[in-house]
Protein backbone atom coordinates (compact mmCIF):
# COMPACT_ATOMS: atom_id res chain seq x y z
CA UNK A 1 47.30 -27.76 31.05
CA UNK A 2 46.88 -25.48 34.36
CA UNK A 3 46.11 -22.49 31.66
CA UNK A 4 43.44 -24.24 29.39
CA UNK A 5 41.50 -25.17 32.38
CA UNK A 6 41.72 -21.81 33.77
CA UNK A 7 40.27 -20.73 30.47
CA UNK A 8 38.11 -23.14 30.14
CA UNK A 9 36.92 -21.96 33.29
CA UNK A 10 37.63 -24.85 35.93
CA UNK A 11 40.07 -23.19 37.59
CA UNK A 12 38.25 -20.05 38.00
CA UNK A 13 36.91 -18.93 41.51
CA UNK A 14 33.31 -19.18 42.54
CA UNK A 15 32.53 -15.27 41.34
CA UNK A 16 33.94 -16.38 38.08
CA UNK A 17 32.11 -19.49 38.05
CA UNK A 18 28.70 -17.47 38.56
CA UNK A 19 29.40 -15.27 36.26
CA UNK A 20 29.91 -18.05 33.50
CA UNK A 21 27.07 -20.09 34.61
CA UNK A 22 24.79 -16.93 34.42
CA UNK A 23 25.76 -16.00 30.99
CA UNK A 24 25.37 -20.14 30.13
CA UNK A 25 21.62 -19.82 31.31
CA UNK A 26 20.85 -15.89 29.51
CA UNK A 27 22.35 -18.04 26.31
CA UNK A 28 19.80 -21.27 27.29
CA UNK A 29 16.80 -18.95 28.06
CA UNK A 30 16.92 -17.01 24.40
CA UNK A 31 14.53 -18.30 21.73
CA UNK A 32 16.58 -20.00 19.13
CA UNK A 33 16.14 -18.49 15.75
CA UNK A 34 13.46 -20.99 14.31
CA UNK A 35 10.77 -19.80 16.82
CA UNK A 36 11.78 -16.03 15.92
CA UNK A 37 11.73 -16.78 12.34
CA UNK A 38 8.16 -18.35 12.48
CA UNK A 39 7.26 -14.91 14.73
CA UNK A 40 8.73 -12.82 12.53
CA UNK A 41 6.80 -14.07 9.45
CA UNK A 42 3.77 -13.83 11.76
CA UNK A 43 4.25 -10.18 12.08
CA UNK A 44 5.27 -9.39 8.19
CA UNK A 45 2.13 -10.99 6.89
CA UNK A 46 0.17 -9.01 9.07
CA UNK A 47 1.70 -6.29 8.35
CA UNK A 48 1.61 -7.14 4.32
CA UNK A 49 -2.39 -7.31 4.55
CA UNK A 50 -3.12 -4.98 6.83
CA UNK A 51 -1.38 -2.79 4.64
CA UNK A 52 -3.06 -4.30 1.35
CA UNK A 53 -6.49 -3.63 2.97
CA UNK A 54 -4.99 0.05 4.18
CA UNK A 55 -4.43 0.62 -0.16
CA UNK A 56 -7.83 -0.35 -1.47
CA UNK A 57 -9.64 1.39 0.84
CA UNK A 58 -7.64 4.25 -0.29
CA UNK A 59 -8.20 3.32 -3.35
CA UNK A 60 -12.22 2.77 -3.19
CA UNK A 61 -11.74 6.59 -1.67
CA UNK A 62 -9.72 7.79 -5.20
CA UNK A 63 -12.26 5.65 -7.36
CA UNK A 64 -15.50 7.73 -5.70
CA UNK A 65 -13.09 11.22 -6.08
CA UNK A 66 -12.97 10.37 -9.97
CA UNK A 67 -16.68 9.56 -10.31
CA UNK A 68 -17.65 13.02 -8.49
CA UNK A 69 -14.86 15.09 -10.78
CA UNK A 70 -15.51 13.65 -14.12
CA UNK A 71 -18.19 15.31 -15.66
CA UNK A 72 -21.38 14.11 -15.82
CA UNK A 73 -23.58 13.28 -19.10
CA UNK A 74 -25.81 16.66 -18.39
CA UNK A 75 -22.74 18.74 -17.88
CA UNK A 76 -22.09 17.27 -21.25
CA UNK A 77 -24.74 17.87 -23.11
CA UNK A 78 -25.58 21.42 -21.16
CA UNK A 79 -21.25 22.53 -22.06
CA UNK A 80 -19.99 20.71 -24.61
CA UNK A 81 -16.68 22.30 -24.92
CA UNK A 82 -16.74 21.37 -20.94
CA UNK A 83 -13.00 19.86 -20.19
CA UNK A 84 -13.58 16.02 -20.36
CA UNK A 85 -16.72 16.34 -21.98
CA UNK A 86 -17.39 14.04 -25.48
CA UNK A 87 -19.18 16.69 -28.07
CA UNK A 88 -19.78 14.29 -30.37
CA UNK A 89 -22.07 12.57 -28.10
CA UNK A 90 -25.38 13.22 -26.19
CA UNK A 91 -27.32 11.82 -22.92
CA UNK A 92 -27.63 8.11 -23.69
CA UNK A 93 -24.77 7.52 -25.83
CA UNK A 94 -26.17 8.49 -29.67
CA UNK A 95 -24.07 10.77 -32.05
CA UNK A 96 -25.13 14.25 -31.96
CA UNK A 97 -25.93 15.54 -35.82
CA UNK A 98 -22.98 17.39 -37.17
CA UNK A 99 -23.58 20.78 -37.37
CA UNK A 100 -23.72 21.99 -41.24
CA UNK A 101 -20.29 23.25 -42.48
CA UNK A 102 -21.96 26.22 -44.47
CA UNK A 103 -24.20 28.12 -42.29
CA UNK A 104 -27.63 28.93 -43.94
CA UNK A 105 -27.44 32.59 -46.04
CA UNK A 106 -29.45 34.92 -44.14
CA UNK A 107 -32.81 36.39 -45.85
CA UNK A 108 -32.81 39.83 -47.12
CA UNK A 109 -36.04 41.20 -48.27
């Protein structure tokens, strides 16, 4: 019995005692895992939609790159072999006339 209450730490001397009693408060004093768990999902949504609103303004960013790259409808008319460019339409949308398979026989005199 002697030994279990040494290790239980009755029998241990006052510097011993301190020591334990010091460690017993550290343990007291620590936030128990509930309150860290309610911090920690805190921190991840912030993180989640400050990251979210990090992405589309990136993505408003890419969205004004495309509009300045893609051609525009006078590029298309003005080049219409232009990469991106729709020859079989004009400003506005309408179907450009096909151009005649057989081109006209020139005039001789």
């Amino acid at each position: 019995a002697p030994a279990a209450a040494e290790g239980a730490g009755l029998g241990a001397g006052p510097d011993e005692r301190a020591e334990q009693l010091s460690r017993i408060e550290t343990l007291l004093r620590r936030r128990s895992v509930e309150d860290l768990q309610q911090e920690a999902e805190s921190a991840i949504d912030k993180y989640v939609s400050a990251k979210r609103a990090r992405e589309g303004v990136v993505l408003g960013y890419l969205d004004i790159i495309e509009e300045i790259l893609e051609p525009s409808q006078l590029v298309s008319l003005a080049f219409p072999g232009a990469p991106g460019a729709d020859p079989g339409r004009a400003i506005g949308g309408a179907p450009v006339a096909e151009a005649e398979a057989d081109p006209p026989a020139k005039r001789t005199r």
